[in-house]
N, C-alpha and C. Protein backbone atom coordinates (compact mmCIF):
# COMPACT_ATOMS: atom_id res chain seq x y z
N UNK A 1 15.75 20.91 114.10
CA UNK A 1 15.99 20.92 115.53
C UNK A 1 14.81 21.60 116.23
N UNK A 2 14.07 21.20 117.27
CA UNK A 2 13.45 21.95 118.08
C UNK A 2 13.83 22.17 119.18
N UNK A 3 13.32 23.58 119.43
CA UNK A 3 13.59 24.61 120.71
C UNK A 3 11.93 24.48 121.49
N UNK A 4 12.65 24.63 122.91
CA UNK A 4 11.44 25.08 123.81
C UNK A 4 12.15 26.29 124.59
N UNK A 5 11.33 27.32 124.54
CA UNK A 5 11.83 28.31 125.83
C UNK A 5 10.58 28.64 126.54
N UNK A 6 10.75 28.73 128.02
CA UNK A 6 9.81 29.00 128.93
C UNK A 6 10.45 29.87 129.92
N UNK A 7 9.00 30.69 129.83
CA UNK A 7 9.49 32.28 130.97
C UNK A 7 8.67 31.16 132.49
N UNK A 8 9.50 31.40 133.26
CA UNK A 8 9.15 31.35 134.70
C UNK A 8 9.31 32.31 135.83
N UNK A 9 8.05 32.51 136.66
CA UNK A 9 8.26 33.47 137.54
C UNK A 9 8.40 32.50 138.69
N UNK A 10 9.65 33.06 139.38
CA UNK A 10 10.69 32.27 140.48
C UNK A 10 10.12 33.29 141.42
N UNK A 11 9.73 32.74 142.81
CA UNK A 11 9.96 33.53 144.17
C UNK A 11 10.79 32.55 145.03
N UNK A 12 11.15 33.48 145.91
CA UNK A 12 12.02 33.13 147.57
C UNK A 12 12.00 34.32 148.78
N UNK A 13 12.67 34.06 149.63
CA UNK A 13 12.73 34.89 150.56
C UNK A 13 13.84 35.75 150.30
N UNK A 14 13.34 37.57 150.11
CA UNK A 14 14.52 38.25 150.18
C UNK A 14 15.99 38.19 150.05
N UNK A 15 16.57 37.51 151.61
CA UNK A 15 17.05 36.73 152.13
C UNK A 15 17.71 36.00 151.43
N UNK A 16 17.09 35.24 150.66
CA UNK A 16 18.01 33.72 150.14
C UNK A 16 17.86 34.55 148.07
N UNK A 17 17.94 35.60 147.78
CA UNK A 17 17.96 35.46 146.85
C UNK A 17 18.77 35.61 146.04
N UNK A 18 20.36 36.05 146.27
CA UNK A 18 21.38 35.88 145.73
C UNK A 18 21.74 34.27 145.86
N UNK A 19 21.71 33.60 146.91
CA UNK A 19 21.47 32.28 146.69
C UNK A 19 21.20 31.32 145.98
N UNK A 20 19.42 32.07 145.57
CA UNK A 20 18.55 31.24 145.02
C UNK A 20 19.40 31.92 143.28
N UNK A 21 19.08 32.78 142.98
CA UNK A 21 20.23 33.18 141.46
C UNK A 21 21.13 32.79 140.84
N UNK A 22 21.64 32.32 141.98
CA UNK A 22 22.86 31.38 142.03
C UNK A 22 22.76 30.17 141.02
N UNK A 23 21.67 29.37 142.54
CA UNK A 23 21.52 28.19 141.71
C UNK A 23 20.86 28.19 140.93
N UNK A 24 20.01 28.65 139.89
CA UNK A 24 19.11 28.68 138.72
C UNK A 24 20.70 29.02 137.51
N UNK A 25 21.14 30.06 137.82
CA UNK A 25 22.09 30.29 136.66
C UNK A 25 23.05 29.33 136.64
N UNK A 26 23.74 28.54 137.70
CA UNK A 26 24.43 27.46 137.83
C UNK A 26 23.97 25.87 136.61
N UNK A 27 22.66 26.17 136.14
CA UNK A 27 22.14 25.57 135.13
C UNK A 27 22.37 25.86 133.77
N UNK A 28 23.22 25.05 132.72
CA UNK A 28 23.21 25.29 131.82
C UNK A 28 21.66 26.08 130.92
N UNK A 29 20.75 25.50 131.36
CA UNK A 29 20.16 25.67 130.28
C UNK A 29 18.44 26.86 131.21
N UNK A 30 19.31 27.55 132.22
CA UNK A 30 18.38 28.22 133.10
C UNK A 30 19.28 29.30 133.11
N UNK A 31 18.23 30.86 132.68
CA UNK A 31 18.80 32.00 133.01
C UNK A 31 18.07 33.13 133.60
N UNK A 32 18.75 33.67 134.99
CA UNK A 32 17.63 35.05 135.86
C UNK A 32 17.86 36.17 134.85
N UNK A 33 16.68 36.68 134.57
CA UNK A 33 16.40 37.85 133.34
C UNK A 33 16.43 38.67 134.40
N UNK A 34 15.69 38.67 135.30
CA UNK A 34 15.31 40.04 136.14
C UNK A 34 14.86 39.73 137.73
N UNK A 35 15.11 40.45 138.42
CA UNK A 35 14.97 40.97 139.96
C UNK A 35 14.46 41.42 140.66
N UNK A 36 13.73 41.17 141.87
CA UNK A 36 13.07 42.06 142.13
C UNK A 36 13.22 42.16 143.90
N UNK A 37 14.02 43.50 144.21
CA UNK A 37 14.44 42.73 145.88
C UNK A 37 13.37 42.21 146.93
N UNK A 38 12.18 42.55 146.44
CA UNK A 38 11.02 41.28 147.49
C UNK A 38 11.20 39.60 146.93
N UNK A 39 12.36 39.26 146.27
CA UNK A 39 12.32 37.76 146.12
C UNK A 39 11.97 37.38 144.97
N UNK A 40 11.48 38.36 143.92
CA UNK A 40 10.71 37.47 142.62
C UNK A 40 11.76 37.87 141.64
N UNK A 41 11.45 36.75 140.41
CA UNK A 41 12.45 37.02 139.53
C UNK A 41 11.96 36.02 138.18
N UNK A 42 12.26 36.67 136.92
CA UNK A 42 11.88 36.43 135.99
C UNK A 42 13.15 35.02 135.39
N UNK A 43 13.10 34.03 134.95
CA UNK A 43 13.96 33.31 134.67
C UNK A 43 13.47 32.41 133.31
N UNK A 44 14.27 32.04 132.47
CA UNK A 44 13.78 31.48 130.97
C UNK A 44 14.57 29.80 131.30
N UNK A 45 13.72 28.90 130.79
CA UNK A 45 14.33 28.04 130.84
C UNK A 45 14.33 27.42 128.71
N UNK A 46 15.77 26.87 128.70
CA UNK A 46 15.62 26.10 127.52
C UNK A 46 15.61 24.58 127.81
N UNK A 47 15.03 24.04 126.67
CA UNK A 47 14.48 22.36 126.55
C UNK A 47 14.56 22.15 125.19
N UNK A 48 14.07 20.56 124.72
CA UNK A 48 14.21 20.53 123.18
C UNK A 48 12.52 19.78 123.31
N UNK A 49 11.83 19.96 124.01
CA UNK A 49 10.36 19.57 123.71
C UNK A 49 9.36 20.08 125.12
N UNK A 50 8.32 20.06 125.36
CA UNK A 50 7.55 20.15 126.37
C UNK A 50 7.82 19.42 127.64
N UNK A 51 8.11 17.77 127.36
CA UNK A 51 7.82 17.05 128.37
C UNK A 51 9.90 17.31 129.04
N UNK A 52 10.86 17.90 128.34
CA UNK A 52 11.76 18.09 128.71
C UNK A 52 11.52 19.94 129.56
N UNK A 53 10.75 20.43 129.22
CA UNK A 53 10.55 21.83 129.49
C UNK A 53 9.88 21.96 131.13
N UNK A 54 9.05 20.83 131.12
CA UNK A 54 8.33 20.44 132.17
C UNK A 54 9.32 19.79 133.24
N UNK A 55 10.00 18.78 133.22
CA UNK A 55 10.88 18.36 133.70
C UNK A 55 11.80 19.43 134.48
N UNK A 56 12.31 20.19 133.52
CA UNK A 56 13.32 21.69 134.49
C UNK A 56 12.83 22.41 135.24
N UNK A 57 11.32 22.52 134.73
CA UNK A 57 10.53 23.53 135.62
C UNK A 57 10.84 23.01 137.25
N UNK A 58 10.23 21.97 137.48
CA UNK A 58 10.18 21.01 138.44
C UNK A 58 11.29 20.53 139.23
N UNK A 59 12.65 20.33 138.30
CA UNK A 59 13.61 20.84 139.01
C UNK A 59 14.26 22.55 139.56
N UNK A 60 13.38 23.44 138.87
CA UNK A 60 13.70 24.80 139.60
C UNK A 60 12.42 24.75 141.06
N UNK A 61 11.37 24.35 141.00
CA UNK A 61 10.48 24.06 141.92
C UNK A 61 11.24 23.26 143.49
N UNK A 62 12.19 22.42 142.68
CA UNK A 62 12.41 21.58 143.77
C UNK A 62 13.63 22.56 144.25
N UNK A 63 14.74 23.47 143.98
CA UNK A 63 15.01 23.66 144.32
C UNK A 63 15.38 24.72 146.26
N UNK A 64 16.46 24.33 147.03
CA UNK A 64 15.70 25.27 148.42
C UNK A 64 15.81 26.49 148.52
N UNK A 65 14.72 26.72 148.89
CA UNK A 65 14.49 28.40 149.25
C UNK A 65 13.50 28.73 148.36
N UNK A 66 13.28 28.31 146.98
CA UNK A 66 12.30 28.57 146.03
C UNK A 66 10.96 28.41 146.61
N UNK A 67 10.19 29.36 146.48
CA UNK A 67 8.49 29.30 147.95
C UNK A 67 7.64 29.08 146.49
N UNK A 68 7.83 29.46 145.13
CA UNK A 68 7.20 29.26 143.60
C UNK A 68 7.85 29.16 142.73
N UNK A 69 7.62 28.23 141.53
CA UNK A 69 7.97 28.32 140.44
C UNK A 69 6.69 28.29 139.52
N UNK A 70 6.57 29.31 138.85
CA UNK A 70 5.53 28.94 138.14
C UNK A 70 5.81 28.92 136.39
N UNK A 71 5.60 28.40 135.24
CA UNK A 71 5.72 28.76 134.12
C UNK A 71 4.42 29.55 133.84
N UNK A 72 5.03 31.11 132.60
CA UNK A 72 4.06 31.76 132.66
C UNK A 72 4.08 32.06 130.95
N UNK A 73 5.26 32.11 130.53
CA UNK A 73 4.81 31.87 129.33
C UNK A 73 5.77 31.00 128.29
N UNK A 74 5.41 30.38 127.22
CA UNK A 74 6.10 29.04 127.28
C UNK A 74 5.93 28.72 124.97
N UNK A 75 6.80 28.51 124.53
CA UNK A 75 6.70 28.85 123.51
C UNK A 75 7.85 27.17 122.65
N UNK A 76 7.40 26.60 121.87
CA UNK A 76 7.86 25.40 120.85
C UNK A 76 7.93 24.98 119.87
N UNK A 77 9.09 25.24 118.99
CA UNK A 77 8.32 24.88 117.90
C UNK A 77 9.93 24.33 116.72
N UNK A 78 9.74 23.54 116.09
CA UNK A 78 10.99 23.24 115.21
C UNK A 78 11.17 24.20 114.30
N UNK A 79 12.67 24.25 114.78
CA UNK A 79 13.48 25.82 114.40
C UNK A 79 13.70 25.85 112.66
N UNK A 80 13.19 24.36 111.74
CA UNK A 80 13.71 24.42 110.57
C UNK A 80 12.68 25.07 110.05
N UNK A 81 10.56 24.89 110.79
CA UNK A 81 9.77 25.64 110.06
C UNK A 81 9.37 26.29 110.60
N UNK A 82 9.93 27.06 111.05
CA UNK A 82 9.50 28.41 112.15
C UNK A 82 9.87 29.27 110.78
N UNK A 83 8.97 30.23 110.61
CA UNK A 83 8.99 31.65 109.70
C UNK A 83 9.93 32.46 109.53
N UNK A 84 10.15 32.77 108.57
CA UNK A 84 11.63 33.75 108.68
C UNK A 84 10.85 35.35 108.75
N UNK A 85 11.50 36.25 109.73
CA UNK A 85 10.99 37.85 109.75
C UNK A 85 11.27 38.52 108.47
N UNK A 86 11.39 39.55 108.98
CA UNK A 86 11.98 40.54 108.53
C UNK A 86 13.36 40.71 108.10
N UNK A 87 14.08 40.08 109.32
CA UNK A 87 15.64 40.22 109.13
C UNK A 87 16.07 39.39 108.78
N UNK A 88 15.48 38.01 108.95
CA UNK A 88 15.77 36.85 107.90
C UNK A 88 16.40 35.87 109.81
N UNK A 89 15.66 36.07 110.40
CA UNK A 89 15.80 35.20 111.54
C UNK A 89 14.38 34.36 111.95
N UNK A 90 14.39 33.28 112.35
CA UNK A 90 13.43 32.38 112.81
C UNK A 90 12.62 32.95 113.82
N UNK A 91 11.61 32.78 113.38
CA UNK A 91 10.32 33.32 114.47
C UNK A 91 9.70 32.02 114.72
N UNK A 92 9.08 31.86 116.23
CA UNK A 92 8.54 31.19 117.00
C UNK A 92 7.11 31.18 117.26
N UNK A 93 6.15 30.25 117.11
CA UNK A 93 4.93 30.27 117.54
C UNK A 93 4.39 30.17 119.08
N UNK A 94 4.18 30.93 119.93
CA UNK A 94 3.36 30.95 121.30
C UNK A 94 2.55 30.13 121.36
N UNK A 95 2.52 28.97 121.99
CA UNK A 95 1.62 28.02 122.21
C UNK A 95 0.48 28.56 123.00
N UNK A 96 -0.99 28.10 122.72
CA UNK A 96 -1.88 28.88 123.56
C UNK A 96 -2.63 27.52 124.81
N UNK A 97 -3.66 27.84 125.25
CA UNK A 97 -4.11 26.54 126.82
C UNK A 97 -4.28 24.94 125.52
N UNK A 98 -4.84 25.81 124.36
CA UNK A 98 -5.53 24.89 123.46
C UNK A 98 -4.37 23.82 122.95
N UNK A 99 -2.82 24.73 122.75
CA UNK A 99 -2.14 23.35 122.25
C UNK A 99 -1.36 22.60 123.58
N UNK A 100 -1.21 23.24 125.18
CA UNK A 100 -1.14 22.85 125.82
C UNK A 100 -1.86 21.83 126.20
N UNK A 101 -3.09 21.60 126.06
CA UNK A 101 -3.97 20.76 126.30
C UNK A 101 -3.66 19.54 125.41
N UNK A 102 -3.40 19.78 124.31
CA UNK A 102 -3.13 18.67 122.70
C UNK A 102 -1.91 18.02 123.59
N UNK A 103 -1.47 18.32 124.36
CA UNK A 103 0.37 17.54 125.33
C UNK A 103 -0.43 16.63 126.36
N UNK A 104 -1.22 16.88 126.66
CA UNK A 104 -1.66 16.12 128.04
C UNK A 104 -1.48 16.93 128.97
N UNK A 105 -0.94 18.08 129.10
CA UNK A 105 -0.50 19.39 130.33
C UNK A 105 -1.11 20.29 130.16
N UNK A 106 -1.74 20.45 131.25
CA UNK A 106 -2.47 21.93 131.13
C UNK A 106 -1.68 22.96 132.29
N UNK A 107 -2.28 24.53 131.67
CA UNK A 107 -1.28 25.25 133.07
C UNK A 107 -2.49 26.09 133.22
């Protein structure tokens, strides 16, 4: 199975940001990590590939009141050969511009 998770930094207006929290968590597969009362906020999105990862972004972009969405850090990889730690849980590889680029997407 592959996983995509992507950190996005969300802004809005003050104002609209219990709102805007709202609708991001109202998404199965979108969650606000963190807050910040000038409007910004840390949010993870899950996907099962890039071009699905890209897709949500774009729907948190489109959402109203949102003034940014940006992805900032963004990570993929199939969960059967991802490395086992220490504790015997799956570790993930950080994609860098270089394998972003290997997608056709650059950020």
């Amino acid at each position: 199975m592959r996983m995509a998770v992507s950190g996005v930094l969300v802004t809005c207006s003050p104002a609209d940001l219990t709102q805007t929290t709202d609708l991001v968590d109202s998404r199965s597969w979108a969650s606000v990590h963190y807050c910040e009362p000038d409007g910004r906020m840390i949010i993870t999105i899950e996907a099962e590939d890039t071009d699905q990862s890209m897709e949500r972004l774009e729907e948190i972009q489109r959402l109203p009141k949102v003034t940014l969405a940006e992805m900032i850090a963004y990570c993929c990889e199939d969960e059967s050969h991802a490395p086992l730690d220490e504790s015997g849980l799956r570790t993930a590889k950080a994609l860098d511009q270089k394998d972003l680029e290997s997608t056709g997407r650059t950020g």
